[in-house]
Protein backbone atom coordinates (compact mmCIF):
# COMPACT_ATOMS: atom_id res chain seq x y z
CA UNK A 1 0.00 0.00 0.00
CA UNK A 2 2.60 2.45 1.11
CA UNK A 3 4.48 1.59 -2.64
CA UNK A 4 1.03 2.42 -4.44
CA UNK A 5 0.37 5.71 -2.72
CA UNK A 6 3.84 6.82 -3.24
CA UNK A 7 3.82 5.50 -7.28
CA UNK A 8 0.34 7.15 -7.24
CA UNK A 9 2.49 10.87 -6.56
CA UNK A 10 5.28 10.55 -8.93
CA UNK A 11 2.43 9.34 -12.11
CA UNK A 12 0.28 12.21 -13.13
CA UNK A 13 -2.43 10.45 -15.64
CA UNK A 14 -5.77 11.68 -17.61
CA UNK A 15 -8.30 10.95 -14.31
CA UNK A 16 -10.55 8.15 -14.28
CA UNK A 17 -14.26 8.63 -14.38
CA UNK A 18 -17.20 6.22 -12.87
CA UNK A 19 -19.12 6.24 -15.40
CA UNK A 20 -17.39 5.66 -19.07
CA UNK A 21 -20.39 6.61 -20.74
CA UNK A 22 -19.86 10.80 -19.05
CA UNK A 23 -20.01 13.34 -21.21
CA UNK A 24 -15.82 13.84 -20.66
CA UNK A 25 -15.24 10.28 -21.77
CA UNK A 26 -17.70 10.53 -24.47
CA UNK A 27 -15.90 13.16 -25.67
CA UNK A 28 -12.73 11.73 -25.43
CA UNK A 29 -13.56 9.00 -27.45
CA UNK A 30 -14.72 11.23 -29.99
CA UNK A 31 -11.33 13.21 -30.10
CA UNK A 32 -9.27 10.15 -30.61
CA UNK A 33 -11.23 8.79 -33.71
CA UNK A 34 -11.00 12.50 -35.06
CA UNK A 35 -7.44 12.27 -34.83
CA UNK A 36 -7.56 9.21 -36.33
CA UNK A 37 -9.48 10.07 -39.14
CA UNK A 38 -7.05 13.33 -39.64
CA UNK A 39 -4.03 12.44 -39.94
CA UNK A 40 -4.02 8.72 -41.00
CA UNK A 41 -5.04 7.04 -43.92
CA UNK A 42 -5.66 3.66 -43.30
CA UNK A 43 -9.56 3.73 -43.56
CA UNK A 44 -10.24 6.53 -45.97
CA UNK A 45 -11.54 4.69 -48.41
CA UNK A 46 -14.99 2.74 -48.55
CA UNK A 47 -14.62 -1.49 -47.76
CA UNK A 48 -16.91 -3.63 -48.67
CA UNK A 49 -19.56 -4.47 -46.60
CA UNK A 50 -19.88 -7.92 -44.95
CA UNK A 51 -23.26 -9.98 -46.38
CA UNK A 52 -25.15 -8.54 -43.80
CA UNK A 53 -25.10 -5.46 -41.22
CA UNK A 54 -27.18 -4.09 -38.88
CA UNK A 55 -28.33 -0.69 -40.46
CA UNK A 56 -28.92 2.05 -37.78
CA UNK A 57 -29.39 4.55 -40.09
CA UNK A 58 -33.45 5.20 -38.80
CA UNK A 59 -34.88 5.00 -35.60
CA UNK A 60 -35.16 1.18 -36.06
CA UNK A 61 -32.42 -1.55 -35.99
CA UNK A 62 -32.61 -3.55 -39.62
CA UNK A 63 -30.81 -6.12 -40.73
CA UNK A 64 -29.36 -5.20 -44.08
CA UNK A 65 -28.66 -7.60 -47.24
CA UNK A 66 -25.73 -5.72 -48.97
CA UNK A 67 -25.16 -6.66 -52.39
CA UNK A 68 -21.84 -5.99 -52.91
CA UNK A 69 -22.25 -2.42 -51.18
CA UNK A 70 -19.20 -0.24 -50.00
CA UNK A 71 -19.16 1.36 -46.69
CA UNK A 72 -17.93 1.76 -42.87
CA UNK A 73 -19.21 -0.37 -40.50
CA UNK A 74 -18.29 -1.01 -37.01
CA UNK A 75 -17.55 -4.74 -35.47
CA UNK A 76 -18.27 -5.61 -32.18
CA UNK A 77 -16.18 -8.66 -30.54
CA UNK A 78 -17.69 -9.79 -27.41
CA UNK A 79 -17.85 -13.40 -25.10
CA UNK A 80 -20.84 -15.37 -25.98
CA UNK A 81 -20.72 -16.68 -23.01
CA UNK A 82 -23.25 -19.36 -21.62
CA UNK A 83 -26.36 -17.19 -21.58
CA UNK A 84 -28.98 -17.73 -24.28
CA UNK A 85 -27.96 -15.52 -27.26
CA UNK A 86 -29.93 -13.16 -29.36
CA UNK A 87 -29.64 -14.14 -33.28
CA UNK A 88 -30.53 -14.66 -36.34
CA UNK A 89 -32.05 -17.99 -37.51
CA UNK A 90 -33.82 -18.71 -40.82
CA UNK A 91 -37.20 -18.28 -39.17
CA UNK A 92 -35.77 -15.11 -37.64
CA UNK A 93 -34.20 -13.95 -40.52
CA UNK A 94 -37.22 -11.91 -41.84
CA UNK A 95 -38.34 -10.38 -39.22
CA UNK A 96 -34.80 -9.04 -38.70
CA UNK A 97 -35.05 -7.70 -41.86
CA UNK A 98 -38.15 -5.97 -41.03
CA UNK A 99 -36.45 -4.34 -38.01
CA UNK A 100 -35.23 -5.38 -34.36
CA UNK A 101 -36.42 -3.89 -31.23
CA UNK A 102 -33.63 -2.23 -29.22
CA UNK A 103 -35.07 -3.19 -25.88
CA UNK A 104 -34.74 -7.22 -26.37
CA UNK A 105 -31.37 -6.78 -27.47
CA UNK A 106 -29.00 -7.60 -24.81
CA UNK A 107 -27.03 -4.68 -23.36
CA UNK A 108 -23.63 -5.45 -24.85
CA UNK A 109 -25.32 -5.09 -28.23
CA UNK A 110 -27.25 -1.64 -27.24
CA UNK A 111 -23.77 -0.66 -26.04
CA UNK A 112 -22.13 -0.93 -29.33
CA UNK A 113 -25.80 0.78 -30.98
CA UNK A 114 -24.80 3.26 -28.81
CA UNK A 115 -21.35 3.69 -29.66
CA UNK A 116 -21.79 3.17 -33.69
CA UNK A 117 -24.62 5.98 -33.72
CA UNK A 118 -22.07 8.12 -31.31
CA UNK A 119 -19.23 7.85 -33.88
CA UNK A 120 -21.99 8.60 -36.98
CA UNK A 121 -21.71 5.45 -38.48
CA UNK A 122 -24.11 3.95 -39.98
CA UNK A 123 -23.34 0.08 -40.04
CA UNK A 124 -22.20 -2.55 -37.13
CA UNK A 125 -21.32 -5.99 -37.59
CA UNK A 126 -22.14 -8.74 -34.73
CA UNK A 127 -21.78 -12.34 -35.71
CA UNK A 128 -24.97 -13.73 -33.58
CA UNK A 129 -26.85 -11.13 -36.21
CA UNK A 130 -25.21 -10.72 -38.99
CA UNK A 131 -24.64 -14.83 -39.77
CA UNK A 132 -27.83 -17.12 -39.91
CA UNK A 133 -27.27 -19.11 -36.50
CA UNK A 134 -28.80 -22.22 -38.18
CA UNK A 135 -27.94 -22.80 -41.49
CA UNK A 136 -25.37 -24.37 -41.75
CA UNK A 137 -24.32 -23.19 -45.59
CA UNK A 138 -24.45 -19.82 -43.99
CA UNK A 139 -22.64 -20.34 -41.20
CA UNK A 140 -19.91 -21.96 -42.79
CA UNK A 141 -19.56 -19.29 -45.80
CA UNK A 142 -20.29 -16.12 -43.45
CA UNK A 143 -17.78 -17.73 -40.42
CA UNK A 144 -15.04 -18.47 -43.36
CA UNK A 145 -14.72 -14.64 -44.01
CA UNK A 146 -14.83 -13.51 -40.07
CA UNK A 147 -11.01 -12.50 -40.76
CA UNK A 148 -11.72 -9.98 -43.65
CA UNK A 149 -14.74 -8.78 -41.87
CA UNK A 150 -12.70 -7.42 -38.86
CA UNK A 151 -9.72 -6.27 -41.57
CA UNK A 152 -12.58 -4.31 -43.50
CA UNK A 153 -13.92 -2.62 -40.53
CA UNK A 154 -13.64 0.82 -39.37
CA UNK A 155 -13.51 0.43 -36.12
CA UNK A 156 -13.54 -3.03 -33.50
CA UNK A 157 -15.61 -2.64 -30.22
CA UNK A 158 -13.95 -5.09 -27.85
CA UNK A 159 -16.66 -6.12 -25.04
CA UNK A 160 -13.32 -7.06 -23.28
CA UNK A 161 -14.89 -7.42 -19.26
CA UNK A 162 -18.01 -9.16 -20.12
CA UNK A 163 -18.50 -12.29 -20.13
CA UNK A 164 -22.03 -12.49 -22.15
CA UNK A 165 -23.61 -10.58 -23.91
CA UNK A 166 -26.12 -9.38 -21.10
CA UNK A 167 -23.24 -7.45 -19.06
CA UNK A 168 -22.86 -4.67 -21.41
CA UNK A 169 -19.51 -2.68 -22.94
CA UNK A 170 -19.59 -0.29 -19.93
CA UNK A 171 -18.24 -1.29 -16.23
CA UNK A 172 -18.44 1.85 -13.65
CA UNK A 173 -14.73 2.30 -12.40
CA UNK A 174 -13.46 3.27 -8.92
CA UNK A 175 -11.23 6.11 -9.73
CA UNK A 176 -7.67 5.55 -7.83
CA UNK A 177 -6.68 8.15 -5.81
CA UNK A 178 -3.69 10.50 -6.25
């Protein structure tokens, strides 16, 4: 304890806040993927999009056939975990189409809705979605091209402390003391 408190004086850091989702973090965030966008070039032009994204472009969540369309999307990588998951099957797969409620979607999912829409893009990727669940022709073409989908994105959303989908992006932090 006495090493921490005295390490704690000699490193000065950005401070910590509770709640990652505060207006200072949010904006943060923001500042790093504008300096990102400025002065580097590795995503300035349009990818292809994956077979299928969620499009958050309206108020609704749809899941988007893409024909060969170019664009930025967003992946999320999270821990399925041993909870039930959300996804697509082939007798969900039209009624995804026709649009997803936000509120059944587990929380790490309306964390990274959050997050897309916050960063103005329009797209995100999540396998459970994005790849029908159940057939297996699907599965095994969709899964085969998991590497290029993360390559091709503009950004990856790590759920990196949850471990399901129901825990969320976010954890509330106890700030350390200085």
């Amino acid at each position: 304890m006495a090493i921490e408190s005295s390490l704690a004086s000699f490193i000065k850091g950005r401070p910590v806040a509770e709640d990652p989702t505060d207006e200072t973090t949010l904006a943060r965030v923001m500042a790093w993927v504008n300096e990102c966008n400025t002065h580097h070039d590795c995503q300035q032009e349009p990818r292809p999009l994956p077979l299928r994204v969620l499009d958050l472009s309206s108020g609704r969540i749809n899941l988007h056939e893409t024909s060969g369309e170019l664009g930025a999307y967003i992946t999320l990588s999270h821990c399925w975990g041993s909870s039930k998951q959300f996804t697509t099957t082939k007798t969900t797969l039209a009624s995804r189409k026709a649009g997803i409620d936000y509120e059944l979607l587990p929380k790490t999912y309306q964390d990274a809705i959050f997050i897309t829409r916050l960063l103005g893009i329009r797209y995100l990727w999540i396998d459970s979605l994005c790849i029908c669940q159940d057939d297996n022709g699907d599965w095994q073409r969709e899964s085969a091209k998991m590497g290029l989908v993360y390559s091709n994105a503009y950004l990856t959303i790590a759920a990196a402390s949850a471990k399901d989908s129901s825990v969320g992006l976010f954890t509330h932090r106890v700030p350390h003391s200085m």
